[in-house]
Protein backbone atom coordinates (compact mmCIF):
# COMPACT_ATOMS: atom_id res chain seq x y z
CA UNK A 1 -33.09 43.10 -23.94
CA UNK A 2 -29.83 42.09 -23.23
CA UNK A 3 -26.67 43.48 -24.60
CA UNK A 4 -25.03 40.25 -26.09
CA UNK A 5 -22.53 40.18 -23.17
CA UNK A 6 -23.83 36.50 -22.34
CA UNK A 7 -24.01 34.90 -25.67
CA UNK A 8 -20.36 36.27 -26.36
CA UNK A 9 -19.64 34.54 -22.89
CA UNK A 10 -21.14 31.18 -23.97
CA UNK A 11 -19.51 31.50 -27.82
CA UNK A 12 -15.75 31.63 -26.40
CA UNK A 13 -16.54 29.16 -24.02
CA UNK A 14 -17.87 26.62 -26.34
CA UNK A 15 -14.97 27.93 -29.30
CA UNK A 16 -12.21 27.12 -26.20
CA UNK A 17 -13.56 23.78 -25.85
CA UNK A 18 -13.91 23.03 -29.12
CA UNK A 19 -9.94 24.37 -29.83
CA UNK A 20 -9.01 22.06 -27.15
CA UNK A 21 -10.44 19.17 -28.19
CA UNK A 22 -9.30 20.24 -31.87
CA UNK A 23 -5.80 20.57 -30.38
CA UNK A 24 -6.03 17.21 -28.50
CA UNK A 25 -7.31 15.33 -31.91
CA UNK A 26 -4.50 16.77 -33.76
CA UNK A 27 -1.89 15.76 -30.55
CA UNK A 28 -2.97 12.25 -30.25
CA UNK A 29 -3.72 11.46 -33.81
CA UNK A 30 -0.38 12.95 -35.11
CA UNK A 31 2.13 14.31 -32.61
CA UNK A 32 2.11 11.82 -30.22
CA UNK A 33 2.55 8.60 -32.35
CA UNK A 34 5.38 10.89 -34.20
CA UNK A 35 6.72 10.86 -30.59
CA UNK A 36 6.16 7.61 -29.85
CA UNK A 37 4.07 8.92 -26.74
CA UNK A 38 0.54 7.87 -25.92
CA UNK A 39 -1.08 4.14 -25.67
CA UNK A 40 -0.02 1.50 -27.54
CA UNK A 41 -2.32 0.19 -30.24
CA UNK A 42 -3.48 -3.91 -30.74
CA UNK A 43 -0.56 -3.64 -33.47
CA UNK A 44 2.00 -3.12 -31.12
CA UNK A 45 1.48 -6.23 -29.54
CA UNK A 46 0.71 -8.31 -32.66
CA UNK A 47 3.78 -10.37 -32.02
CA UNK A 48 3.26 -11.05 -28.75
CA UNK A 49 2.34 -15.19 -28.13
CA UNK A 50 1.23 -16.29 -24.78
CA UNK A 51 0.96 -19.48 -23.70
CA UNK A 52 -1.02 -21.26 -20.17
CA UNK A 53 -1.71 -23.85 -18.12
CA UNK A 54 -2.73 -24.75 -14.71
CA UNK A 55 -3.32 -28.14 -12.49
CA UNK A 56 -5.10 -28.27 -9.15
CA UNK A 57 -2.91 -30.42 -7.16
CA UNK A 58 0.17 -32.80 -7.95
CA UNK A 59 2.55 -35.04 -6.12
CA UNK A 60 5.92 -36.78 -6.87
CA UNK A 61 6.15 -40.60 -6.94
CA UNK A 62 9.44 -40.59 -5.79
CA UNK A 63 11.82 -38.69 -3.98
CA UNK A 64 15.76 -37.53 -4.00
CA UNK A 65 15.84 -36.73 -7.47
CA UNK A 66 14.44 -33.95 -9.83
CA UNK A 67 11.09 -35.06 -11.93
CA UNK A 68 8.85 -33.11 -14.03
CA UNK A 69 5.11 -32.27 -12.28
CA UNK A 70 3.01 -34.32 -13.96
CA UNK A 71 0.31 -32.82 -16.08
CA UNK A 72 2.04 -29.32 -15.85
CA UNK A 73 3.27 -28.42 -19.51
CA UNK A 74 3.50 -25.48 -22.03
CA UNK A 75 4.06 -26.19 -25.58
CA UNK A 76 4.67 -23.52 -27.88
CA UNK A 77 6.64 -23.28 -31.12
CA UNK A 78 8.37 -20.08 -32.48
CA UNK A 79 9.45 -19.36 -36.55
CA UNK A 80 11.86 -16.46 -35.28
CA UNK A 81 14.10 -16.24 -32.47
CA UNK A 82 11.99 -14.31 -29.89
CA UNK A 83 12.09 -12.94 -26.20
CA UNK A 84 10.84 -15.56 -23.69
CA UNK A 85 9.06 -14.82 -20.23
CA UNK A 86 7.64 -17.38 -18.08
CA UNK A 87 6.05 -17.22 -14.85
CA UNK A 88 5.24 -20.28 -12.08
CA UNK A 89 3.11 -19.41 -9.51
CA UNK A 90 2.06 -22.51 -6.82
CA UNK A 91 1.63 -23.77 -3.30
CA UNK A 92 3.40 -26.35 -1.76
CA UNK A 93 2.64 -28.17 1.45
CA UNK A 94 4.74 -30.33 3.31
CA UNK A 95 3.13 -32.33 5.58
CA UNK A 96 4.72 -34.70 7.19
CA UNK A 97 7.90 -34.65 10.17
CA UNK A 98 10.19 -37.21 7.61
CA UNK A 99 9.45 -34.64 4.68
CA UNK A 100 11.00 -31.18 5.10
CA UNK A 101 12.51 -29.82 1.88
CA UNK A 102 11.65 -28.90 -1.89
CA UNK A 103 13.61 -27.86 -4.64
CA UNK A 104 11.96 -26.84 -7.63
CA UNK A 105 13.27 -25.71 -11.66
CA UNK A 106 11.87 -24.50 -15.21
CA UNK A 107 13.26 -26.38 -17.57
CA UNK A 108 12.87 -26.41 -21.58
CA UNK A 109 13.16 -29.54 -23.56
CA UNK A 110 13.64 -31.22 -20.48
CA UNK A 111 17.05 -28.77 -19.79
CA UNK A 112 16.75 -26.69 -16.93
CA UNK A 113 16.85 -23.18 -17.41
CA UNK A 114 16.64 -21.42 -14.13
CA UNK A 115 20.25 -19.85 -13.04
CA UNK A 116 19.01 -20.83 -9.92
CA UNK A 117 16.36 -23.08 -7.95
CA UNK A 118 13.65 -22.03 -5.72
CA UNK A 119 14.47 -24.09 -2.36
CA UNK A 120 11.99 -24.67 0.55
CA UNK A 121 13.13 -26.59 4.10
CA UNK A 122 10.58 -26.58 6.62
CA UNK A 123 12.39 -26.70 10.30
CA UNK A 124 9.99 -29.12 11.80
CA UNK A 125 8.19 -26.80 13.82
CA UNK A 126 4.49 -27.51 12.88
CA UNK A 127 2.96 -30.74 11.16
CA UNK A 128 1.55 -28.88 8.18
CA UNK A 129 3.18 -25.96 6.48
CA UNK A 130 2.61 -24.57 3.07
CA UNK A 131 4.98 -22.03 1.23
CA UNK A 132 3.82 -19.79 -1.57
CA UNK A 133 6.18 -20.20 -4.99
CA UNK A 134 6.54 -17.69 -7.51
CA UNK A 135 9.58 -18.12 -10.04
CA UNK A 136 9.75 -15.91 -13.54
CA UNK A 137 12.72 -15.73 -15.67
CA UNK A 138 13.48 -13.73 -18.95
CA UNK A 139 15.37 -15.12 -22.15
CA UNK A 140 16.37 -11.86 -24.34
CA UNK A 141 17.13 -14.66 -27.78
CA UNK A 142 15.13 -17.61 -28.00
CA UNK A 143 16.23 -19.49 -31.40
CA UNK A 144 12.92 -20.84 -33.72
CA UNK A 145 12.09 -24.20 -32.58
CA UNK A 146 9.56 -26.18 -31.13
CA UNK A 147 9.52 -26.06 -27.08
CA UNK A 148 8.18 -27.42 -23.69
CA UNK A 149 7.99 -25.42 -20.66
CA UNK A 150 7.88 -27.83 -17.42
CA UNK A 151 8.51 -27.75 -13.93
CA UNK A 152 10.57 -29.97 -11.95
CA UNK A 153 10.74 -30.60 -8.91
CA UNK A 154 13.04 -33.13 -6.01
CA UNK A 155 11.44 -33.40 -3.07
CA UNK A 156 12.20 -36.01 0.07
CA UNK A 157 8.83 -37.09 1.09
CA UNK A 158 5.89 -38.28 -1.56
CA UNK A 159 3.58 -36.55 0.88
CA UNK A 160 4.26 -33.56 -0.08
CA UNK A 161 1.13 -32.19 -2.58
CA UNK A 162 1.70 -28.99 -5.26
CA UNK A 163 -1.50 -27.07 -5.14
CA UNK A 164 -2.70 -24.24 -7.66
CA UNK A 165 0.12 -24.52 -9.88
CA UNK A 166 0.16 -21.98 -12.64
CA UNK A 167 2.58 -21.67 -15.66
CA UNK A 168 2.17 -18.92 -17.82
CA UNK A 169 4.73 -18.28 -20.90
CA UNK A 170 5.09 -15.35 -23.19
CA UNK A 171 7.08 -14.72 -26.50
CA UNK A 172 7.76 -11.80 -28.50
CA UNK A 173 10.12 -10.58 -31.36
């Protein structure tokens, strides 16, 4: 027989592990949240809203002046003045030698709301070029209200076509 020697062994082993995980229980059950350390629960994002839509392809019916792409539209309404986020992610191509520039802006309620607009001039160089768009924004204090989030766009040529337009908004408090 034996002296014990291994059974000791395998006893501290399995008491270490089970201190461990003890010690890790009482960490992430209690410590941690006391901390504010550790992953955030479905609670902590109970107040988060998002909002999404998305349209194959679109054109403009007329050019040299900024109109909304049609079909493209987020509607949301808020109780409490809230955080905004937005993302627009699309293609456009321009396709023809008259048409060589796009200009493009969020707006809300029909207001735009970009500081700035996401400009695209093609220098004539091939008959076909497409350019990748991806605008986001932030809004620390939307007040409560009912909203729509729309992109607009001026181009100089109907010919040129939107493709795989995404708009994605978020709100929090």
């Amino acid at each position: 027989m034996g002296n014990g020697k291994g059974i000791a062994y395998v006893g501290l082993i399995l008491g270490l592990i089970g201190a461990g995980l003890g010690g890790y229980a009482f960490y992430d059950g209690t410590i941690a949240p006391m901390l504010g350390l550790g992953e955030p629960t479905s609670e902590d994002y109970s107040d988060v809203n998002s909002y999404y839509t998305e349209l194959y392809s679109t054109t403009l019916a007329s050019t040299g002046i900024y109109l909304p792409l049609p079909g493209l539209v987020v509607s949301f309404n808020t109780t409490e003045t809230v955080t905004l986020h937005f993302l627009y992610t699309a293609y456009v191509r321009i396709s023809t030698a008259s048409g060589n520039l796009v200009n493009i802006r969020i707006a809300l309620n029909n207001t735009a709301i970009t500081t700035n607009q996401y400009y695209i001039e093609k220098f004539n160089v091939i008959p076909q070029e497409r350019f990748a768009i991806n605008m986001q924004n932030y809004f620390p204090a939307l007040p409560p209200g009912n909203y729509n989030l729309t992109v607009w766009a001026l181009v100089d040529h109907t010919s040129t076509i939107f493709y795989m337009n995404s708009l994605y908004a978020q709100t929090h408090t």
